[in-house]
N, C-alpha and C. Protein backbone atom coordinates (compact mmCIF):
# COMPACT_ATOMS: atom_id res chain seq x y z
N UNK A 1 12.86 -15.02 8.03
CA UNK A 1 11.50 -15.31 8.41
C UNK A 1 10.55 -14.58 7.45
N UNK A 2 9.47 -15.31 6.83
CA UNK A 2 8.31 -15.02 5.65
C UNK A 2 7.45 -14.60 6.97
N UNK A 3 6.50 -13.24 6.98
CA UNK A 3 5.39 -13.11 7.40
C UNK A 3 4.58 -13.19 6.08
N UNK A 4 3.13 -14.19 6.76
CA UNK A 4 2.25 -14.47 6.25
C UNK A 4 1.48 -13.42 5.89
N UNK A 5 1.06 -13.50 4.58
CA UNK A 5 0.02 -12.80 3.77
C UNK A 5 -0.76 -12.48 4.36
N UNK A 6 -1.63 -13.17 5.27
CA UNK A 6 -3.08 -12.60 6.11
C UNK A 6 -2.80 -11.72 7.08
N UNK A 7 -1.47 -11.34 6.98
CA UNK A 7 -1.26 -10.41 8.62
C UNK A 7 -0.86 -8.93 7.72
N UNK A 8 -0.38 -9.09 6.52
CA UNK A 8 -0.20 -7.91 5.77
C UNK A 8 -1.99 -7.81 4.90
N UNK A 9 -2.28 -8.45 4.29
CA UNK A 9 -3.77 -8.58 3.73
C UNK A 9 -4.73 -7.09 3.63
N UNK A 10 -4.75 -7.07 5.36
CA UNK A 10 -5.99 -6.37 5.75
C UNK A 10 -5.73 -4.52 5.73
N UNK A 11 -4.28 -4.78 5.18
CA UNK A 11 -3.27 -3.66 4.54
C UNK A 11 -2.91 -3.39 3.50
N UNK A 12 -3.28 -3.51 2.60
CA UNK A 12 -3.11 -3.33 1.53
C UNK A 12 -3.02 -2.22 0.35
N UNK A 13 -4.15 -1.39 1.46
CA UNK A 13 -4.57 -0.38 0.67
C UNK A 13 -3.41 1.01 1.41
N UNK A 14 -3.33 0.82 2.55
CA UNK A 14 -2.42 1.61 2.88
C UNK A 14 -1.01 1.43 2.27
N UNK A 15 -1.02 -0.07 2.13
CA UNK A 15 0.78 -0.43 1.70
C UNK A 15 1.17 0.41 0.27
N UNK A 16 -0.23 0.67 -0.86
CA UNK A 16 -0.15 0.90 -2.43
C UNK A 16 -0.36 2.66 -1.57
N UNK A 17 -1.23 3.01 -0.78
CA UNK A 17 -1.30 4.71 -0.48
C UNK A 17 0.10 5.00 -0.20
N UNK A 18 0.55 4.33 0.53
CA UNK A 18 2.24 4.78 1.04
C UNK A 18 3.20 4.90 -0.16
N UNK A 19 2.92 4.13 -1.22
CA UNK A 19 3.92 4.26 -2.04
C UNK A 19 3.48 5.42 -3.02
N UNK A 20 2.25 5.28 -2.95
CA UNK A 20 1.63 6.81 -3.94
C UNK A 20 2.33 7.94 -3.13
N UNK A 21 2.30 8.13 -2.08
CA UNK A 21 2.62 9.31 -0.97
C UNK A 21 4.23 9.52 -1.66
N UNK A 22 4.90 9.07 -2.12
CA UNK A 22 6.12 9.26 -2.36
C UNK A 22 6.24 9.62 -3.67
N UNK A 23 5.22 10.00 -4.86
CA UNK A 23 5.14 10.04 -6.10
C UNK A 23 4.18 8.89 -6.94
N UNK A 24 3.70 9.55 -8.44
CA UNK A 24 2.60 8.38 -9.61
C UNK A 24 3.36 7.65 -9.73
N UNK A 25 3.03 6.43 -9.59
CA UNK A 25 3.67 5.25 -10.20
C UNK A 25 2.51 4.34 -10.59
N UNK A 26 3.18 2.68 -11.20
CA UNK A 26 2.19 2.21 -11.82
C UNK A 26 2.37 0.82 -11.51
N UNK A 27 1.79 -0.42 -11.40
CA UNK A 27 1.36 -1.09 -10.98
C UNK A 27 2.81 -1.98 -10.38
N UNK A 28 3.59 -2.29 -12.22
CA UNK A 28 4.77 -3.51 -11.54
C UNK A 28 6.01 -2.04 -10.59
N UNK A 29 6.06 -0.93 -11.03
CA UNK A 29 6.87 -0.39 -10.24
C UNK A 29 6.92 -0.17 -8.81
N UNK A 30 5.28 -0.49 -8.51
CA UNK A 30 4.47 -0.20 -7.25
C UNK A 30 5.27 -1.31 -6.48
N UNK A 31 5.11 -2.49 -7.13
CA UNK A 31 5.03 -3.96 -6.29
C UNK A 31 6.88 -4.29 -6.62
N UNK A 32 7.88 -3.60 -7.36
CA UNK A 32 8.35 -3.99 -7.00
C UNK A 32 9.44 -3.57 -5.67
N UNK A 33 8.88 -1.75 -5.53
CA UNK A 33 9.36 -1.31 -4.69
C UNK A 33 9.22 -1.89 -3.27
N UNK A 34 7.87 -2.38 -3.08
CA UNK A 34 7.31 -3.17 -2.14
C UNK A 34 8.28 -4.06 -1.91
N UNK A 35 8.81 -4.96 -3.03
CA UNK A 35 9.66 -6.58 -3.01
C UNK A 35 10.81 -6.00 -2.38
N UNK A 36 11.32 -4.59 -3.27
CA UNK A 36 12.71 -4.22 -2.16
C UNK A 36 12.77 -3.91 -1.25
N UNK A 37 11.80 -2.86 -0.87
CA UNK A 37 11.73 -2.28 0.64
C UNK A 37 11.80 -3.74 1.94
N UNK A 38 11.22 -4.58 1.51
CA UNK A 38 10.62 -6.14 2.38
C UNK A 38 11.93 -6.70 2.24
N UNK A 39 13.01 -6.48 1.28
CA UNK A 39 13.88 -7.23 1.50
C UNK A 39 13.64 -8.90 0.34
N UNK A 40 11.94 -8.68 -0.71
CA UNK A 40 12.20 -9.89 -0.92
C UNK A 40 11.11 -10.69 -0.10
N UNK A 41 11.05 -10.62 0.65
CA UNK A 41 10.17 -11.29 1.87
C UNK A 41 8.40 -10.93 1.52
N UNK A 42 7.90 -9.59 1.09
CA UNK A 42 6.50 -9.53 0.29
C UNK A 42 6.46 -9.03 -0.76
N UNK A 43 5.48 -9.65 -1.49
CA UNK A 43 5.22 -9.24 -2.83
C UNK A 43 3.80 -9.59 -3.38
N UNK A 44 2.99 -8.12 -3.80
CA UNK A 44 1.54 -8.55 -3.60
C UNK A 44 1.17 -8.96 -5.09
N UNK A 45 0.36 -9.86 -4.94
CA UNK A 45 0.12 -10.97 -6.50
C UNK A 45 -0.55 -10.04 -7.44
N UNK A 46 -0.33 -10.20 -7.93
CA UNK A 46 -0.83 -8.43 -9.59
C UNK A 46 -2.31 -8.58 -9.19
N UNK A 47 -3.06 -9.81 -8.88
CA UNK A 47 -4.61 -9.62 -9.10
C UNK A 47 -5.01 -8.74 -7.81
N UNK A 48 -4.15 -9.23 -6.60
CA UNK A 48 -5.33 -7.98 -5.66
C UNK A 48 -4.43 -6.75 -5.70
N UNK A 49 -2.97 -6.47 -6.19
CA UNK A 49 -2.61 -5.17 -6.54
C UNK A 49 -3.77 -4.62 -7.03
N UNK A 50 -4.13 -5.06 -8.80
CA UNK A 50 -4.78 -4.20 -9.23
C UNK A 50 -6.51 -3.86 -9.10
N UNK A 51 -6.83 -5.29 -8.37
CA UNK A 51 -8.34 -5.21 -7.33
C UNK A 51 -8.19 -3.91 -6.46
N UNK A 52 -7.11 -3.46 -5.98
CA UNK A 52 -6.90 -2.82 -5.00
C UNK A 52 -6.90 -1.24 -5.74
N UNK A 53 -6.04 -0.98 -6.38
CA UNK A 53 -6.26 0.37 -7.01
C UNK A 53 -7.73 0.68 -7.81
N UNK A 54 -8.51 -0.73 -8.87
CA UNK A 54 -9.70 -0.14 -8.63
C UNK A 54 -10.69 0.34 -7.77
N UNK A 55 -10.65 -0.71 -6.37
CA UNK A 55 -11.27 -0.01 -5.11
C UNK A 55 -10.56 1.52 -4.67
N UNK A 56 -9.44 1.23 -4.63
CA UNK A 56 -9.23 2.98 -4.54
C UNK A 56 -9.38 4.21 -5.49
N UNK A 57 -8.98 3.48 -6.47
CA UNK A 57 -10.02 4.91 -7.69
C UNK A 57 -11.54 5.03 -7.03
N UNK A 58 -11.81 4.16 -7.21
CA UNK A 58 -13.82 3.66 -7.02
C UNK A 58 -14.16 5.07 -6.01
N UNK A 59 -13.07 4.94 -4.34
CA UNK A 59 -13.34 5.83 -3.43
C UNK A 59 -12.86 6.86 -3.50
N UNK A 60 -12.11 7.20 -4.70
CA UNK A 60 -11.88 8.65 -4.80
C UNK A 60 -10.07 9.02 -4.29
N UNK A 61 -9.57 7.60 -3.39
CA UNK A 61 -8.70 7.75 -2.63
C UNK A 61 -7.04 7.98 -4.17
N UNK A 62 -7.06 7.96 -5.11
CA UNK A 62 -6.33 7.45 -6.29
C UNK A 62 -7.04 8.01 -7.29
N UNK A 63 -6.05 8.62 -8.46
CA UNK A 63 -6.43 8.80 -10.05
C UNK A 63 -5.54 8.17 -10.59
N UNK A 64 -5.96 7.56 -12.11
CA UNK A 64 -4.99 6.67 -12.91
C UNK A 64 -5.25 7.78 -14.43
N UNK A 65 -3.78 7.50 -15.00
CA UNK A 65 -3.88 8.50 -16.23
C UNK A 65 -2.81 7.35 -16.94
N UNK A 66 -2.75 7.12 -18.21
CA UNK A 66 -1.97 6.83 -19.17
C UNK A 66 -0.37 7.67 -19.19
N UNK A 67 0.44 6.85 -19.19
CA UNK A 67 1.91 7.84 -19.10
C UNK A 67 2.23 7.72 -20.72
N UNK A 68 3.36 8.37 -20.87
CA UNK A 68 3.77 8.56 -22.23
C UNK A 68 4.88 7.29 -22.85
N UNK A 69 4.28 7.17 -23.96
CA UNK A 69 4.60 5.90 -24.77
C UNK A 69 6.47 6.24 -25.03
N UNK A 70 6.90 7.18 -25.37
CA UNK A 70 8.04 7.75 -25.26
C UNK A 70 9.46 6.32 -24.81
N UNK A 71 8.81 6.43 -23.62
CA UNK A 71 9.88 5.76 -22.62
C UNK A 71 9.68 3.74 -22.60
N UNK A 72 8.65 3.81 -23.90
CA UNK A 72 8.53 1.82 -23.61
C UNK A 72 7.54 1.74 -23.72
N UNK A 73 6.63 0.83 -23.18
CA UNK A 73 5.44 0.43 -22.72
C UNK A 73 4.58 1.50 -22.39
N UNK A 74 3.47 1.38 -23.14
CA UNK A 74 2.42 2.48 -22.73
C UNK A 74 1.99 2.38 -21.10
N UNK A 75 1.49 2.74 -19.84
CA UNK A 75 1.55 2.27 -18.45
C UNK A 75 0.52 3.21 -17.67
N UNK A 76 0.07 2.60 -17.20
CA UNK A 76 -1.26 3.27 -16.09
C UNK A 76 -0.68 3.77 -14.89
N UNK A 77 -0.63 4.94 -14.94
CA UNK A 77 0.12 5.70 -13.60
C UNK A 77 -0.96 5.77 -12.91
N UNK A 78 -0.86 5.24 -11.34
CA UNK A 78 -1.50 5.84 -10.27
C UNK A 78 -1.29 7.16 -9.21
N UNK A 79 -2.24 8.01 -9.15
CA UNK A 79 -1.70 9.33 -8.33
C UNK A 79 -2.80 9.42 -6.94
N UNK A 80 -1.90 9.88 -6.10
CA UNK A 80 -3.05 9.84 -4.70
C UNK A 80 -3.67 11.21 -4.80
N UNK A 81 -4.66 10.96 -4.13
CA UNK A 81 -5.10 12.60 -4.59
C UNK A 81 -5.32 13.39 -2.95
N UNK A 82 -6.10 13.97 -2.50
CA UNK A 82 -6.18 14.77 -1.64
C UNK A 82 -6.80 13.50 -0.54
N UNK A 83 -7.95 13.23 -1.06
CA UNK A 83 -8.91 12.60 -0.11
C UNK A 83 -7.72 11.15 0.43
N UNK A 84 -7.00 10.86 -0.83
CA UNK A 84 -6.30 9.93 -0.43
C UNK A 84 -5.41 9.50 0.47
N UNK A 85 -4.93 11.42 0.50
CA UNK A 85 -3.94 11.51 1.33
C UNK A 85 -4.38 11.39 2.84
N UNK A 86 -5.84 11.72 2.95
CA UNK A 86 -6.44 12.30 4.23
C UNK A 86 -6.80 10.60 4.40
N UNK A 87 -7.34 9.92 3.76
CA UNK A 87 -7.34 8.00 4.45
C UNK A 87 -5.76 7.64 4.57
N UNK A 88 -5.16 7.36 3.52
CA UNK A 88 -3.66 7.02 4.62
C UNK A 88 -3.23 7.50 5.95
N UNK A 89 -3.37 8.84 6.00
CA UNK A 89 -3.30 9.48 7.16
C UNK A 89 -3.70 8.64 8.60
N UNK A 90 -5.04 8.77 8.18
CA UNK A 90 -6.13 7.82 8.73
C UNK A 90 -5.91 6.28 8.46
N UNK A 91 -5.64 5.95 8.19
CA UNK A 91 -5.20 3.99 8.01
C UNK A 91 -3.75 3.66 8.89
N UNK A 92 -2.67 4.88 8.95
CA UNK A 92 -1.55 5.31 9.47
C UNK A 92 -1.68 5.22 11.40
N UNK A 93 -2.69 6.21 11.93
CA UNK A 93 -3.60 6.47 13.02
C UNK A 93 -3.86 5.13 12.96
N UNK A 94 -4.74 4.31 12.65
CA UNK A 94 -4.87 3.11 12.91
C UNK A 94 -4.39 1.57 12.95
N UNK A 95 -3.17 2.39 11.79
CA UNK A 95 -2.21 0.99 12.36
C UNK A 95 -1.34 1.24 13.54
N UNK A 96 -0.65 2.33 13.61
CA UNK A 96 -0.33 2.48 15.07
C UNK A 96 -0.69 2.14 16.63
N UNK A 97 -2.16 2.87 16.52
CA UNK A 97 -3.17 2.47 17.45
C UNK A 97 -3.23 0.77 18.00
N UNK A 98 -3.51 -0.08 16.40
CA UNK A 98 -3.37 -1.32 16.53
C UNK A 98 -2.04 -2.24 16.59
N UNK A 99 -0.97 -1.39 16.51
CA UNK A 99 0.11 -2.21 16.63
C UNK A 99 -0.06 -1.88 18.16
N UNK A 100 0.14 -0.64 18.80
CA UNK A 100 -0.03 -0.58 20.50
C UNK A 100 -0.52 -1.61 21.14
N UNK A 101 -1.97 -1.43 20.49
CA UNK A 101 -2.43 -2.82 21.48
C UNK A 101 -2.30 -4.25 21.23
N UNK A 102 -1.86 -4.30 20.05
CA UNK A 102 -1.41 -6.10 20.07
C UNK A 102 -0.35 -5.86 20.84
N UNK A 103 0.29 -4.95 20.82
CA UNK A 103 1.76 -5.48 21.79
C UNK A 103 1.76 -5.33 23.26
N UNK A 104 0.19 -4.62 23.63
CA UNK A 104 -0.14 -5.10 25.04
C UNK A 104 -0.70 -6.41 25.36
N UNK A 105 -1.28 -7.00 24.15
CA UNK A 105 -2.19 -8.27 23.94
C UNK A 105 -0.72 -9.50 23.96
N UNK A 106 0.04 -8.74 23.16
CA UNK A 106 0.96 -10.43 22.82
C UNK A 106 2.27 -10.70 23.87
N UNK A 107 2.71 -9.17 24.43
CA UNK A 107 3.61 -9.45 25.39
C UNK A 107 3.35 -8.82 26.60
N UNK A 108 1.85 -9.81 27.54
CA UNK A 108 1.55 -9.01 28.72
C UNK A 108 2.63 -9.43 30.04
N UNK A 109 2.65 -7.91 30.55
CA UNK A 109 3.54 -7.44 31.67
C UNK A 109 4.85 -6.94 31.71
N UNK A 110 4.69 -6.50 30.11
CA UNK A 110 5.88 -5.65 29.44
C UNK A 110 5.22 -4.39 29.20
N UNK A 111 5.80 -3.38 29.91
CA UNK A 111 5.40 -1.98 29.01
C UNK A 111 6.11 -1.94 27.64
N UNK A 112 5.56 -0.83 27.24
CA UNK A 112 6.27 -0.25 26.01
C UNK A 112 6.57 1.05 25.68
């Protein structure tokens, strides 16, 4: 089963913070860890990947630095920084929150 893009979408920015949280990486390494972790099943299209890390540089949440030519391809590493860490945190808190209550919303007269 494919879940649809619009239900991951409004996540996005947490999905690229989560993978910063684990170490710099850079754009195709970002997305393809994403493809494995999903199994294959998501994979976010390079244009709002990298829409997405400029909005998060923009807020401070992300720094990008040039990595060393050494190893291949010159490559734009992304790093989370402090503030960044403190919105995932916070985006984390709120997906929780909101998974709770859809699952009072979608399966009523089931606790959980």
């Amino acid at each position: 089963m494919s879940i649809a893009s619009d239900v991951i979408r409004g996540h996005t920015d947490a999905v690229i913070l989560a993978q910063l949280m684990l170490g710099d990486s850079y754009g195709y390494q970002i997305n393809r860890a994403i493809e494995l972790r999903t199994g294959g099943e998501y994979e976010l299209k390079e244009a709002t990947l990298y829409t997405a890390f400029r909005r998060l540089e923009q807020m401070g949440c992300i720094t990008s630095y040039w990595g060393d030519e050494s190893t291949g391809a010159r490559r734009r590493y992304y790093s989370i920084t402090p503030m960044g860490q403190q919105v995932y945190y916070a985006m984390l808190a709120e997906w929780d929150a909101s998974k709770r209550l859809l699952e009072t919303l979608i399966r009523p007269g089931q606790t959980s």
